[in-house]
C-alpha atoms as a PDB file:
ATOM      1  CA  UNK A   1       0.000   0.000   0.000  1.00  0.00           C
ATOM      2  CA  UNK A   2       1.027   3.670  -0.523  1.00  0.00           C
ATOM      3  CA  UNK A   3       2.343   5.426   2.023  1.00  0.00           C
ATOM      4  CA  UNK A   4       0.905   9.019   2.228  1.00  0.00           C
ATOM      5  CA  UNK A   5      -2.677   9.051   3.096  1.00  0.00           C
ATOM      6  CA  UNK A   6      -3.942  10.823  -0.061  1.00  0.00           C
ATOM      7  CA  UNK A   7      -2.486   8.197  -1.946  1.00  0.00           C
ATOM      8  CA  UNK A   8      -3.924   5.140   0.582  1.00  0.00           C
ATOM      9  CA  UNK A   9      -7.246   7.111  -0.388  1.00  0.00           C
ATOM     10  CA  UNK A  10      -7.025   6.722  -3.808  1.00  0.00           C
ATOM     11  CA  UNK A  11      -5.701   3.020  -4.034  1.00  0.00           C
ATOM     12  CA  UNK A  12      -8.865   1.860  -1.468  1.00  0.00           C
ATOM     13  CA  UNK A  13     -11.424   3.958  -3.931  1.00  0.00           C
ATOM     14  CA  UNK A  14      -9.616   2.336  -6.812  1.00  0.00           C
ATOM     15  CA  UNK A  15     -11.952  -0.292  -6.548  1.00  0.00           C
ATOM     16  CA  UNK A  16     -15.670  -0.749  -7.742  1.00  0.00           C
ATOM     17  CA  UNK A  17     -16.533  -2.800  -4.960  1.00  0.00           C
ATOM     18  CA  UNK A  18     -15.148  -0.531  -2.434  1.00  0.00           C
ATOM     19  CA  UNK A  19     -17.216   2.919  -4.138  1.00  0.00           C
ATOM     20  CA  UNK A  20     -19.972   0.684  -4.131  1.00  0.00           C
ATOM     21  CA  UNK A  21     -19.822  -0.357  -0.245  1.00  0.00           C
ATOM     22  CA  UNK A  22     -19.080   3.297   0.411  1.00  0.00           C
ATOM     23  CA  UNK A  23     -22.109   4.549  -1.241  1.00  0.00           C
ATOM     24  CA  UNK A  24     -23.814   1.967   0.481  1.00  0.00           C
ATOM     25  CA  UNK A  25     -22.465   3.541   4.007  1.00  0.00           C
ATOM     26  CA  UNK A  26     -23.076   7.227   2.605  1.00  0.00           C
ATOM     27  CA  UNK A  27     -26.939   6.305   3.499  1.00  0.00           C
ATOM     28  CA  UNK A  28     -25.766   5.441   7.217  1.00  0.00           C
ATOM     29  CA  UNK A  29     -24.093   2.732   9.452  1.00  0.00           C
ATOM     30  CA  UNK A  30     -25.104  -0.654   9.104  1.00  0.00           C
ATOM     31  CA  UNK A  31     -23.280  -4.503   9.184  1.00  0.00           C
ATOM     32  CA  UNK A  32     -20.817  -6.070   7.271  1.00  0.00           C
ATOM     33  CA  UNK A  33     -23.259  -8.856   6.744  1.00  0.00           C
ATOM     34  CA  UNK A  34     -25.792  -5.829   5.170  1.00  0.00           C
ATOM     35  CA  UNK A  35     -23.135  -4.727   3.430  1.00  0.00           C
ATOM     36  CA  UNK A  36     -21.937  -8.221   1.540  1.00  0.00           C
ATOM     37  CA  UNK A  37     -25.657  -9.146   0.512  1.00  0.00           C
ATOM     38  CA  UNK A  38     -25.820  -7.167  -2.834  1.00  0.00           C
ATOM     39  CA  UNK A  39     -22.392  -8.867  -3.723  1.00  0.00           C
ATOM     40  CA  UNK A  40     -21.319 -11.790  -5.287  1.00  0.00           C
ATOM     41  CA  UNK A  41     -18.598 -12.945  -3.058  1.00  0.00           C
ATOM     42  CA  UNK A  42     -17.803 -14.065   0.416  1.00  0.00           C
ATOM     43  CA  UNK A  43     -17.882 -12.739   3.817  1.00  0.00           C
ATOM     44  CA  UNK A  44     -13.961 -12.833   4.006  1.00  0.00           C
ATOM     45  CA  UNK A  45     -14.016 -11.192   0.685  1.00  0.00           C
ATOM     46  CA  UNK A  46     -16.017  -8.597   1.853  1.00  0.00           C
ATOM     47  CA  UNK A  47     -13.966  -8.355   5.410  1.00  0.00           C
ATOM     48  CA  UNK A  48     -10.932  -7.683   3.646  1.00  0.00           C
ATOM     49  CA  UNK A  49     -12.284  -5.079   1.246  1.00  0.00           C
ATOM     50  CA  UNK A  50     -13.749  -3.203   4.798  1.00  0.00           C
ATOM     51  CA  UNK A  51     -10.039  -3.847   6.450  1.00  0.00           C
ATOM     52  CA  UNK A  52      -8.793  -1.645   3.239  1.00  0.00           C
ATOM     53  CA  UNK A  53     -11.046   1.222   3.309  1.00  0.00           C
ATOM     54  CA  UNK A  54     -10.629   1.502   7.171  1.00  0.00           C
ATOM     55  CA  UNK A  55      -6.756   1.436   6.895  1.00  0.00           C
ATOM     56  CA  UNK A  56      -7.729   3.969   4.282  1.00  0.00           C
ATOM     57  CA  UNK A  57      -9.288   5.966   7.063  1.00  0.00           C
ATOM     58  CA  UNK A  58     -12.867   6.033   4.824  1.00  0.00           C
ATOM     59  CA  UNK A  59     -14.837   3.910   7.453  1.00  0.00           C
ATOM     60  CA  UNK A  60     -15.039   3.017  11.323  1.00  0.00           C
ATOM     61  CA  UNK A  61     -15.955  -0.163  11.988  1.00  0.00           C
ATOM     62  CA  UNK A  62     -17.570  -0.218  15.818  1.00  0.00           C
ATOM     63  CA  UNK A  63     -18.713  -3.264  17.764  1.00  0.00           C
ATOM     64  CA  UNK A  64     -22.060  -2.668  19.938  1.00  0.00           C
ATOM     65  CA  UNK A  65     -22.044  -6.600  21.993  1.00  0.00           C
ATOM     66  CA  UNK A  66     -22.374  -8.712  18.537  1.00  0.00           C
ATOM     67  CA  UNK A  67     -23.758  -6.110  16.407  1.00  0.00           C
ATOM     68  CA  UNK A  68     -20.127  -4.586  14.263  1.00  0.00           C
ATOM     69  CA  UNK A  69     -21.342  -1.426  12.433  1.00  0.00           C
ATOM     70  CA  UNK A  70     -19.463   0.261   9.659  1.00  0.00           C
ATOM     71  CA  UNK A  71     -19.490   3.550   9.485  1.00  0.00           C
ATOM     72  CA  UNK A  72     -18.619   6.124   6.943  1.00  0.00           C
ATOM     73  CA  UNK A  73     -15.324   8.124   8.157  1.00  0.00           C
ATOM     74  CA  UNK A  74     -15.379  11.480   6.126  1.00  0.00           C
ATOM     75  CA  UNK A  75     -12.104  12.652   7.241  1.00  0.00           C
ATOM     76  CA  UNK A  76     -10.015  11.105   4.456  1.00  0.00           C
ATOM     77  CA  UNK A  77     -12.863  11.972   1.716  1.00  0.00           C
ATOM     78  CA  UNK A  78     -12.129  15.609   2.980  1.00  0.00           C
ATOM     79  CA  UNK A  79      -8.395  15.453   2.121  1.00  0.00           C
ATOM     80  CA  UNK A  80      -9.706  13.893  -1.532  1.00  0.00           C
ATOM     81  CA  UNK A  81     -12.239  16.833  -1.978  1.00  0.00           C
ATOM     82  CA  UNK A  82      -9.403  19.849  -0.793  1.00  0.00           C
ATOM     83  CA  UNK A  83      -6.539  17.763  -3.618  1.00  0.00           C
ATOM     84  CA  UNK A  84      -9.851  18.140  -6.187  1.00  0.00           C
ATOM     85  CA  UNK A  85     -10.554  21.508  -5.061  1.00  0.00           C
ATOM     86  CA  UNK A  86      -7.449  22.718  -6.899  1.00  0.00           C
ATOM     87  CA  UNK A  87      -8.668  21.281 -10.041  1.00  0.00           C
ATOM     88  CA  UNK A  88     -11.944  22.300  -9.405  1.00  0.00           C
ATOM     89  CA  UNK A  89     -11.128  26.238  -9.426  1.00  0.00           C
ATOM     90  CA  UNK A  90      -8.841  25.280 -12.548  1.00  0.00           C
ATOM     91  CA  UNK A  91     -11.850  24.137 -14.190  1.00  0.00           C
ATOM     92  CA  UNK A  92     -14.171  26.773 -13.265  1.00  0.00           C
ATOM     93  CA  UNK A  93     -11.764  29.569 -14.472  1.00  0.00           C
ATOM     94  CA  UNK A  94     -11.611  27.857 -17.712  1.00  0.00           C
ATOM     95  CA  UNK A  95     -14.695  27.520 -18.464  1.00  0.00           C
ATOM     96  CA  UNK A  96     -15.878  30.793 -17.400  1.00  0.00           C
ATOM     97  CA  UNK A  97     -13.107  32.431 -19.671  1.00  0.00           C
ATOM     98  CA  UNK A  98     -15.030  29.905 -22.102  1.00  0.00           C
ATOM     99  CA  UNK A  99     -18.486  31.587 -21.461  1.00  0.00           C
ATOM    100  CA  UNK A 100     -16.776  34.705 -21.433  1.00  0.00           C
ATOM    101  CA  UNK A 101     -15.522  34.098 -25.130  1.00  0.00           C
ATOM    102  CA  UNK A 102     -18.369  32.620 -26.171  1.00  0.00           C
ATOM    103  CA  UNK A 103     -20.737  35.729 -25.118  1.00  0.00           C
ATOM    104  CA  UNK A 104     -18.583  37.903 -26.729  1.00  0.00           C
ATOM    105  CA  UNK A 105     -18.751  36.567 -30.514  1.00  0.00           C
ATOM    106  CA  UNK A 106     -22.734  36.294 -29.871  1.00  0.00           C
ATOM    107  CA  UNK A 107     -22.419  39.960 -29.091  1.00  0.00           C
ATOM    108  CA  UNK A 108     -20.144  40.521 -32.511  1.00  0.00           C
ATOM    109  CA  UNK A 109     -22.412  37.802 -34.143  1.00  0.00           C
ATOM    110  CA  UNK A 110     -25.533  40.042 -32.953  1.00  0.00           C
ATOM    111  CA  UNK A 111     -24.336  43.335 -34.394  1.00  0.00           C
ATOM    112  CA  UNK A 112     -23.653  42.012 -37.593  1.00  0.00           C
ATOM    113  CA  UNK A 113     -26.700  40.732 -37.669  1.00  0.00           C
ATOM    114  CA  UNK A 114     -28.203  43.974 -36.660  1.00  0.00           C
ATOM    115  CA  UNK A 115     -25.609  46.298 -39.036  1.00  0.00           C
ATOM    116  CA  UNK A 116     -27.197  43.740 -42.244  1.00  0.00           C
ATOM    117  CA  UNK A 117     -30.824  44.451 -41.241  1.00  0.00           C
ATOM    118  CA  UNK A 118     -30.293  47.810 -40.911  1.00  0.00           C
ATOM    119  CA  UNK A 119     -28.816  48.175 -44.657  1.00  0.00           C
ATOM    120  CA  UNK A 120     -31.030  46.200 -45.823  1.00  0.00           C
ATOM    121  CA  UNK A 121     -34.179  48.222 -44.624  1.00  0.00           C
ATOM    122  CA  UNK A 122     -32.490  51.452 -45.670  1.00  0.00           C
ATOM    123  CA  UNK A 123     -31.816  49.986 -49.263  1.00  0.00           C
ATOM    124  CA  UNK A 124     -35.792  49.828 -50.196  1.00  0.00           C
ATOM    125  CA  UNK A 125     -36.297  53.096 -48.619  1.00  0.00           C
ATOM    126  CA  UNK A 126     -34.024  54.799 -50.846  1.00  0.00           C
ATOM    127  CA  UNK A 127     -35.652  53.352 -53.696  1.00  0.00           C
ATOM    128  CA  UNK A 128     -38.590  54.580 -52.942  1.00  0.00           C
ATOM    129  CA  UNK A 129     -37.186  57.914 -52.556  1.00  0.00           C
ATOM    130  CA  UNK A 130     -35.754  57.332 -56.098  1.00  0.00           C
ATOM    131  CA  UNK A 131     -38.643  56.076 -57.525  1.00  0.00           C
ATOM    132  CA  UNK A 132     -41.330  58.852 -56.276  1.00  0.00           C
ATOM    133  CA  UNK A 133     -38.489  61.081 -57.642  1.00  0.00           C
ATOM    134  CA  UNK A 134     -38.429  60.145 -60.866  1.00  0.00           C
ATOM    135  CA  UNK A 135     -42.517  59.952 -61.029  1.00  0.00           C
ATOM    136  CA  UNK A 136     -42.555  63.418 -59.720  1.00  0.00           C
ATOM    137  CA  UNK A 137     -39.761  64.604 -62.722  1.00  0.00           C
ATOM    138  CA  UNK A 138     -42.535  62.504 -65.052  1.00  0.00           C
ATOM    139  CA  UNK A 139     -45.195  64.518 -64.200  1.00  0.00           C
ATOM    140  CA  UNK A 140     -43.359  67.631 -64.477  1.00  0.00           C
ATOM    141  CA  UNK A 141     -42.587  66.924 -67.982  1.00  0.00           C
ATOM    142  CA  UNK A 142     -45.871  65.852 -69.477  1.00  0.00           C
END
């Protein structure tokens, strides 16, 4: 096993089995014998897969006369969320540059779309102009 904690964290969530038997304890304490039944595989299998995440320091394991709840231990997922938290911020500032970019060409993308309109509406107008013009020079002829 590794030998800083972060990295003891990551090995022990590594495993499917593991995530699943934590996500299982996310919803509150309960027995190893509670926790096997969904899986495929023995007790002992199951025993050493709890002795992992508790070296881990993800779960406390308690024993109330026979009863031996597992509990989840957030402490180490804390350490795993302030590592992420780095990459998290990285992330964020990305893509909010991203939607910063991205509302700026629909801005440029707007006024050209507005600037096209706008010569296009004038265009007819001065035809008009042109044409009653030119009707008006007609009638001052004939």
């Amino acid at each position: 096993m590794p030998s800083d904690p972060l990295s003891t964290t990551f090995a022990a969530l590594a495993d499917p089995t593991r995530r699943a038997i934590l996500a299982r304890l996310a919803l509150g304490e309960t027995s190893v014998t509670e926790l096997a039944e969904p899986f495929d595989m023995s007790l002992p299998a199951i025993s050493k897969h709890l002795k992992v995440l508790e070296h881990a320091g993800l779960i406390s394991r308690g024993r109330e006369a026979q009863w031996r709840p597992c509990r989840i231990a957030p402490v180490s997922l804390k350490q795993v969320d302030g590592w992420l938290g780095n990459f998290r911020r990285f992330w964020d500032e990305n893509f909010n540059r991203l939607d910063d970019y991205l509302q700026e060409l629909k801005t440029q993308e707007t006024a050209q779309v507005t600037a096209q309109v706008t010569v296009k509406a004038a265009a007819p107008a001065k035809h008009r102009v042109r044409a009653k013009k030119e009707k008006q020079r007609g009638r001052k002829s004939g």
